[in-house]
Protein backbone atom coordinates (compact mmCIF):
# COMPACT_ATOMS: atom_id res chain seq x y z
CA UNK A 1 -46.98 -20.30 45.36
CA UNK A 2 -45.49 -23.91 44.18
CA UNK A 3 -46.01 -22.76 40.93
CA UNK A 4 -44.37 -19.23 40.93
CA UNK A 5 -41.18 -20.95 42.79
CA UNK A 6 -41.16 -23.46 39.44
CA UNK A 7 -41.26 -21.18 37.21
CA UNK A 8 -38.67 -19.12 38.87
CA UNK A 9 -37.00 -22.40 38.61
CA UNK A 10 -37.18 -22.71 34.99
CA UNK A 11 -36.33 -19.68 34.06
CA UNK A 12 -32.93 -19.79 36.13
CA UNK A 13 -32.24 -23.59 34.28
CA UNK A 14 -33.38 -21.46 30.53
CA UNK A 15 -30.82 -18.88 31.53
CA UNK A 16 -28.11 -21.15 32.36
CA UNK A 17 -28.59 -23.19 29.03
CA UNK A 18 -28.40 -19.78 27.06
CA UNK A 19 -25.75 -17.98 28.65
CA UNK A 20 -23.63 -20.92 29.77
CA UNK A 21 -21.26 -21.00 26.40
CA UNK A 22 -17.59 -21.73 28.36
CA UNK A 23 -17.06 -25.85 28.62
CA UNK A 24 -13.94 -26.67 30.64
CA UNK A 25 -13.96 -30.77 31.09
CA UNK A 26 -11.36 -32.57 32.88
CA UNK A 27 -10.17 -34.16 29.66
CA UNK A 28 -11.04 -33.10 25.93
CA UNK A 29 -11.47 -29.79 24.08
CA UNK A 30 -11.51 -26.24 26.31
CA UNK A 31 -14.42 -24.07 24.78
CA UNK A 32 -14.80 -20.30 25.29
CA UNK A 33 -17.70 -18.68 24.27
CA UNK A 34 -18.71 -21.94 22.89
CA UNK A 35 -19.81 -25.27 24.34
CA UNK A 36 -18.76 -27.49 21.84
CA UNK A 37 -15.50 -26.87 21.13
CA UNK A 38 -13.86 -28.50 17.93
CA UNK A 39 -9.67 -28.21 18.82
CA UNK A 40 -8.05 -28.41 21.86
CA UNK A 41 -8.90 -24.46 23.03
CA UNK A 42 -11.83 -23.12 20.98
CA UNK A 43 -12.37 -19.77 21.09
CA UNK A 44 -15.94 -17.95 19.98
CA UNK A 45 -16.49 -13.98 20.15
CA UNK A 46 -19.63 -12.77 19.72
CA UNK A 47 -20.33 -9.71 17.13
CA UNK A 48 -19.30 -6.02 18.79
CA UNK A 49 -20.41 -3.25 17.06
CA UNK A 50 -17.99 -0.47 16.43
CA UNK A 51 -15.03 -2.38 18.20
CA UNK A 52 -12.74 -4.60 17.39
CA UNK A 53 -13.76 -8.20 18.01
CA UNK A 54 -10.99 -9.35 20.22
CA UNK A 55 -9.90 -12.88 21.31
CA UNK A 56 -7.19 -12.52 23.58
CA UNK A 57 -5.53 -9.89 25.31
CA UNK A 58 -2.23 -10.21 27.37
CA UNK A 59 -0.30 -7.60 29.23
CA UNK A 60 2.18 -7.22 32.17
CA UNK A 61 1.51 -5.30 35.86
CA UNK A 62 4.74 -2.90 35.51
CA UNK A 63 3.61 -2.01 32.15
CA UNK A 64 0.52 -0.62 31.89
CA UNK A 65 -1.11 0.47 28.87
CA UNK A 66 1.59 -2.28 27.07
CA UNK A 67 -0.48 -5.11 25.83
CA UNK A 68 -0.38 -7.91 22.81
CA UNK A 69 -3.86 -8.78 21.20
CA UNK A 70 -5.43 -11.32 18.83
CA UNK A 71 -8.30 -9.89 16.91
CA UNK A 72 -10.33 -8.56 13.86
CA UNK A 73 -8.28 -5.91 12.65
CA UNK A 74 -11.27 -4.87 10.02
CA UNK A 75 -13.24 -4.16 12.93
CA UNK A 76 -16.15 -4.76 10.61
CA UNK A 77 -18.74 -7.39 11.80
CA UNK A 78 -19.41 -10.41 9.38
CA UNK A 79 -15.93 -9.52 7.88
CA UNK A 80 -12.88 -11.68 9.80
CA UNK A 81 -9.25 -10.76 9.15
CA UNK A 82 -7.30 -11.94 12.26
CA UNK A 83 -4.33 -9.75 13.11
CA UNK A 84 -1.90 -9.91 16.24
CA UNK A 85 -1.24 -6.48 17.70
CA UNK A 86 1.10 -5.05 19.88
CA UNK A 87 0.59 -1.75 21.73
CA UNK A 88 2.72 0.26 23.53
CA UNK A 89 2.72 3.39 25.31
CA UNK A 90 5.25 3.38 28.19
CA UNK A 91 8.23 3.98 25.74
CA UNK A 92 9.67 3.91 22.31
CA UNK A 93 10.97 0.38 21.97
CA UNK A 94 9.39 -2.26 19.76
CA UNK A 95 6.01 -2.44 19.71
CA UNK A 96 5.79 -5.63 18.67
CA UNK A 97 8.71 -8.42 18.20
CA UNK A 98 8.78 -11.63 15.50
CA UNK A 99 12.08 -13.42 17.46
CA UNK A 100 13.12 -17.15 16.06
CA UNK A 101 15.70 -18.48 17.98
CA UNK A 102 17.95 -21.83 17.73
CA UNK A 103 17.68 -23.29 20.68
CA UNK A 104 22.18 -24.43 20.48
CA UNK A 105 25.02 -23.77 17.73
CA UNK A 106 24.65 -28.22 17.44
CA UNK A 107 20.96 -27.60 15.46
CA UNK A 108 22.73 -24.42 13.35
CA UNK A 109 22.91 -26.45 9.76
CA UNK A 110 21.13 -27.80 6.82
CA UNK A 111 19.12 -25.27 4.26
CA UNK A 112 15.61 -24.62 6.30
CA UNK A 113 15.35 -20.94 7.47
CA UNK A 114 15.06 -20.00 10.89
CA UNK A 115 11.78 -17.96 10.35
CA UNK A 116 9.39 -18.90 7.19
CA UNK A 117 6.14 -16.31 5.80
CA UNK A 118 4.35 -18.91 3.43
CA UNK A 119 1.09 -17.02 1.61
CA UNK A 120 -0.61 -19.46 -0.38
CA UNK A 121 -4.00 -21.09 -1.27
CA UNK A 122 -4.60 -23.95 0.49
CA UNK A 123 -3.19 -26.63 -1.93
CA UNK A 124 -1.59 -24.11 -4.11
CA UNK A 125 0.75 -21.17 -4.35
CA UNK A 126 -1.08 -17.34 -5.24
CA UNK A 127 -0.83 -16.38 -8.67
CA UNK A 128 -3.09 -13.14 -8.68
CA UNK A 129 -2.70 -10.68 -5.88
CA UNK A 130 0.47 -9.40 -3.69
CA UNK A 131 2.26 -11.81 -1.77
CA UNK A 132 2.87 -9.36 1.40
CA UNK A 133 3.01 -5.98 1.86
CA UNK A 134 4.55 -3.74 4.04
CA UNK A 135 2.67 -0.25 5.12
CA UNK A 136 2.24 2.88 7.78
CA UNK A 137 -1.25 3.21 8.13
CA UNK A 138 -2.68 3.84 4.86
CA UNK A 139 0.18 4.05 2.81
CA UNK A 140 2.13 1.10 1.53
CA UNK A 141 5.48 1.39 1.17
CA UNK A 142 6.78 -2.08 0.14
CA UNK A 143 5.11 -4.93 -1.90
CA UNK A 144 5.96 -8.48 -2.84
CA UNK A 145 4.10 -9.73 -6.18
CA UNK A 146 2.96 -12.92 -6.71
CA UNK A 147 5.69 -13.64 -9.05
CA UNK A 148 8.43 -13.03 -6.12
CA UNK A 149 8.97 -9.14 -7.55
CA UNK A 150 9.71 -6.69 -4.81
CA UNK A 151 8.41 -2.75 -5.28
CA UNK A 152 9.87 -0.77 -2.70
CA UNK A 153 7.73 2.87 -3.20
CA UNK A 154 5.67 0.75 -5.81
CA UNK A 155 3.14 -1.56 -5.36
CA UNK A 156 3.28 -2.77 -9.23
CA UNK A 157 7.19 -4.07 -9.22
CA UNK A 158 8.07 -5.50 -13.32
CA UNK A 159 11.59 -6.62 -12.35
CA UNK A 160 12.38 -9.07 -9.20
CA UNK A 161 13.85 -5.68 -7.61
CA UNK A 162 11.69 -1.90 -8.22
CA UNK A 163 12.22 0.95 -6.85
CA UNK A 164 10.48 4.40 -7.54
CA UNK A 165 13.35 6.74 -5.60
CA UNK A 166 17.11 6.96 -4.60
CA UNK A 167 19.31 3.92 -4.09
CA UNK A 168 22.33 4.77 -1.79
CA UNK A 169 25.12 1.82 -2.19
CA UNK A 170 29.02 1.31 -1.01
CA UNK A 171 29.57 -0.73 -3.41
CA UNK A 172 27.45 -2.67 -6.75
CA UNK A 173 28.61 -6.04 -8.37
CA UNK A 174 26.67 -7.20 -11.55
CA UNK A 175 26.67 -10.63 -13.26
CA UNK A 176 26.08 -10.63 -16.83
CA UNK A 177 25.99 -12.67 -20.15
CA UNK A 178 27.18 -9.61 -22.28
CA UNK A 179 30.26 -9.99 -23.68
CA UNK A 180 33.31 -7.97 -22.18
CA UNK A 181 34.34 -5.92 -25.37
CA UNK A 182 37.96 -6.85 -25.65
CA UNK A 183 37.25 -8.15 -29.28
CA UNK A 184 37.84 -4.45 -30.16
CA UNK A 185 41.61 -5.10 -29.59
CA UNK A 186 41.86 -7.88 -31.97
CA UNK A 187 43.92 -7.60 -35.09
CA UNK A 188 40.49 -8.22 -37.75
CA UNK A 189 38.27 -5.62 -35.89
CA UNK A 190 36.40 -3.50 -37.94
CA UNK A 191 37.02 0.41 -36.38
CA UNK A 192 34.96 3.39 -37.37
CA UNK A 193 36.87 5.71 -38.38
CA UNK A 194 36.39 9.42 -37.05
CA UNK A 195 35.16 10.41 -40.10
CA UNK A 196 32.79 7.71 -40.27
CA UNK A 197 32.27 8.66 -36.48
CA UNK A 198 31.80 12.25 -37.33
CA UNK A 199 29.35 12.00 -39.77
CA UNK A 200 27.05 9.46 -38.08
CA UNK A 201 27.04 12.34 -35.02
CA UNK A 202 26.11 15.00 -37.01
CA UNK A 203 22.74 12.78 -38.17
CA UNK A 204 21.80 10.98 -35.30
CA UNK A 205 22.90 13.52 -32.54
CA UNK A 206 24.54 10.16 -30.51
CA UNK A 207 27.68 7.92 -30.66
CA UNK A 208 27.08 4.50 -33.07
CA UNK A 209 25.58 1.74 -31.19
CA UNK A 210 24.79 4.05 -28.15
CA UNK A 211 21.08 4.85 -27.25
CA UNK A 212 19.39 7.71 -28.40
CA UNK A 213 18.45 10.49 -25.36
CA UNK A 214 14.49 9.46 -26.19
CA UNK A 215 15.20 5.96 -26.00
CA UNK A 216 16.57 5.70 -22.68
CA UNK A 217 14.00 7.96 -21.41
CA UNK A 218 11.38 5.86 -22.60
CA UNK A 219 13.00 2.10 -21.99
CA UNK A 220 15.49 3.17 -18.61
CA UNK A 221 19.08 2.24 -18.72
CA UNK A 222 20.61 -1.36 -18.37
CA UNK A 223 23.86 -0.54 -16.23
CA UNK A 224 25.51 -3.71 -17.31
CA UNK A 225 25.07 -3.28 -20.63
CA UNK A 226 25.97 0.82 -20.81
CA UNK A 227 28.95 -0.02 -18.79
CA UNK A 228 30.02 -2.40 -21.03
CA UNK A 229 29.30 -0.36 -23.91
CA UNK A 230 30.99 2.64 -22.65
CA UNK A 231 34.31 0.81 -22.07
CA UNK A 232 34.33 -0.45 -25.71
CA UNK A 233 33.92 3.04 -26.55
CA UNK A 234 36.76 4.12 -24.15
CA UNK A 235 38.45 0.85 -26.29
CA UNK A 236 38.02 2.26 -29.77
CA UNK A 237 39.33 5.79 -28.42
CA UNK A 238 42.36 4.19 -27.33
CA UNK A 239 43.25 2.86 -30.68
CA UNK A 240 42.74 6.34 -32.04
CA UNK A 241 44.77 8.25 -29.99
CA UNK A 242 47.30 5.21 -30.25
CA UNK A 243 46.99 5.71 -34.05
CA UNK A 244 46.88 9.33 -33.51
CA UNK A 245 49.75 9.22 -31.53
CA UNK A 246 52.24 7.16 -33.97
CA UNK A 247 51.28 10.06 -36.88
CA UNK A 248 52.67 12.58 -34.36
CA UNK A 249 55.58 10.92 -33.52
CA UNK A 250 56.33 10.34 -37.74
CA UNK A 251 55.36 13.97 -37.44
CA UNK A 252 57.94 15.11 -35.40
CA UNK A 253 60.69 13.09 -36.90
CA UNK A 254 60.11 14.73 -40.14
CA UNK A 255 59.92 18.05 -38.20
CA UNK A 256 62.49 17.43 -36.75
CA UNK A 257 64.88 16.05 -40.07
CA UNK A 258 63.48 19.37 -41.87
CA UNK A 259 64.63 21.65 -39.02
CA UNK A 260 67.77 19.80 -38.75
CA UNK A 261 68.08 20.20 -42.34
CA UNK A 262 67.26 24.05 -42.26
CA UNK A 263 69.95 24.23 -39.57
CA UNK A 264 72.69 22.95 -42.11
CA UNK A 265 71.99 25.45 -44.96
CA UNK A 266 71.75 28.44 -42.50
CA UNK A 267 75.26 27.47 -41.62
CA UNK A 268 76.93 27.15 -44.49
């Protein structure tokens, strides 16, 4: 009998040892699912098999179904990617909120931003995958490079802004290096002549210095430099019709002698 009752003993003490994993001492490191706990709370989950390995879990009583989560979003054992979720079901607000707030308008200066995303290795930045990126389930729809190019509907950006769709704007301003083509009013520059103009159209199908139709199909448009390039064209049409213009006017003073002229002799 003695020796049933310390076994029975024994096996109580093994299956505290084993199962005992939560350590919360009066002073020190707070262990859950752990009992030596390495930061100030440790948290350990075990392995769940088709389930999401969860660590925490928050919610409110007039709320229910409304809850905020830290866990393995993979929910693949032996593969960690921690995610915070929120989930809600009682309306059609947020369901989850990133909020940085200055705590008075006396902290409101200097050049640090109120809320910072920093990917990185851990002594260096990433130089070979996507930054961030932005998606609906399965389907991405925007994508920071490692470079700092954004793709909105593209997850391969080549310019610090891409966008494969429709870009709906009140109002553009670009910045550029080209030069504004008021050279083409100075005395010394060179103008085509129609002729000239003429006969390049009827071989290239497209105004001098202006892409061909292939060309900006296969290499896009640069707006800057079209713009530009269209008002230098406007430009050199001015001069013409100005030039135009003055032959009409010696036009219609000569008409205008010969009628006088013709006017005389029928009155004589």
């Amino acid at each position: 009998m003695r020796m049933k009752f310390l076994v029975l003993i024994l096996l109580m003490g093994a299956s505290g040892i084993s199962y005992a994993q939560n350590t919360f001492p009066s002073t020190g490191n707070v262990g859950i699912g752990t009992s030596s706990p390495t930061a100030p709370l440790d948290i350990k989950k075990s392995p769940e098999s088709n389930s999401a390995e969860r660590f925490f879990k928050a919610t409110v009583s007039d709320a229910v179904g409304d809850e905020i989560t830290i866990e393995n979003v993979t929910g693949i054992n032996g593969v960690f990617v921690p995610g915070i979720k929120g989930l809600r079901s009682t309306d059609n607000r947020f369901a989850l909120t990133l909020l940085g707030v200055l705590a008075g308008s006396d902290i409101d200066a200097g050049t640090n931003a109120v809320m910072a995303f920093d990917a990185r290795l851990t002594t260096s930045k990433i130089v070979n995958r996507p930054l961030f990126v932005w998606k609906s389930y399965t389907t991405d729809y925007m994508t920071m490079s490692s470079n700092g190019n954004l793709g909105i509907g593209t997850a391969t950006p080549q310019a610090k802004l891409a966008v494969n769709g429709n870009i709906l704007a009140k109002e553009i301003k670009i910045k550029t290096d080209i030069s504004v083509p008021d050279y083409v009013f100075e005395p010394d520059y060179n103008l085509q002549s129609l002729t000239e103009i003429e006969d390049f159209v009827k071989e290239h199908k497209h105004l001098p210095e202006v892409p061909s139709a292939k060309e900006i199909n296969d290499k896009g448009l640069d707006l800057a430099e079209m713009n530009l390039l269209l008002l230098k064209k406007v430009e050199e049409l001015t001069l013409h019709l100005i030039d135009k213009n003055r032959v009409i006017d010696q036009q219609q003073n000569i008409l205008t002698d010969v009628l006088a002229r013709l006017k005389r002799l029928e009155n004589k």
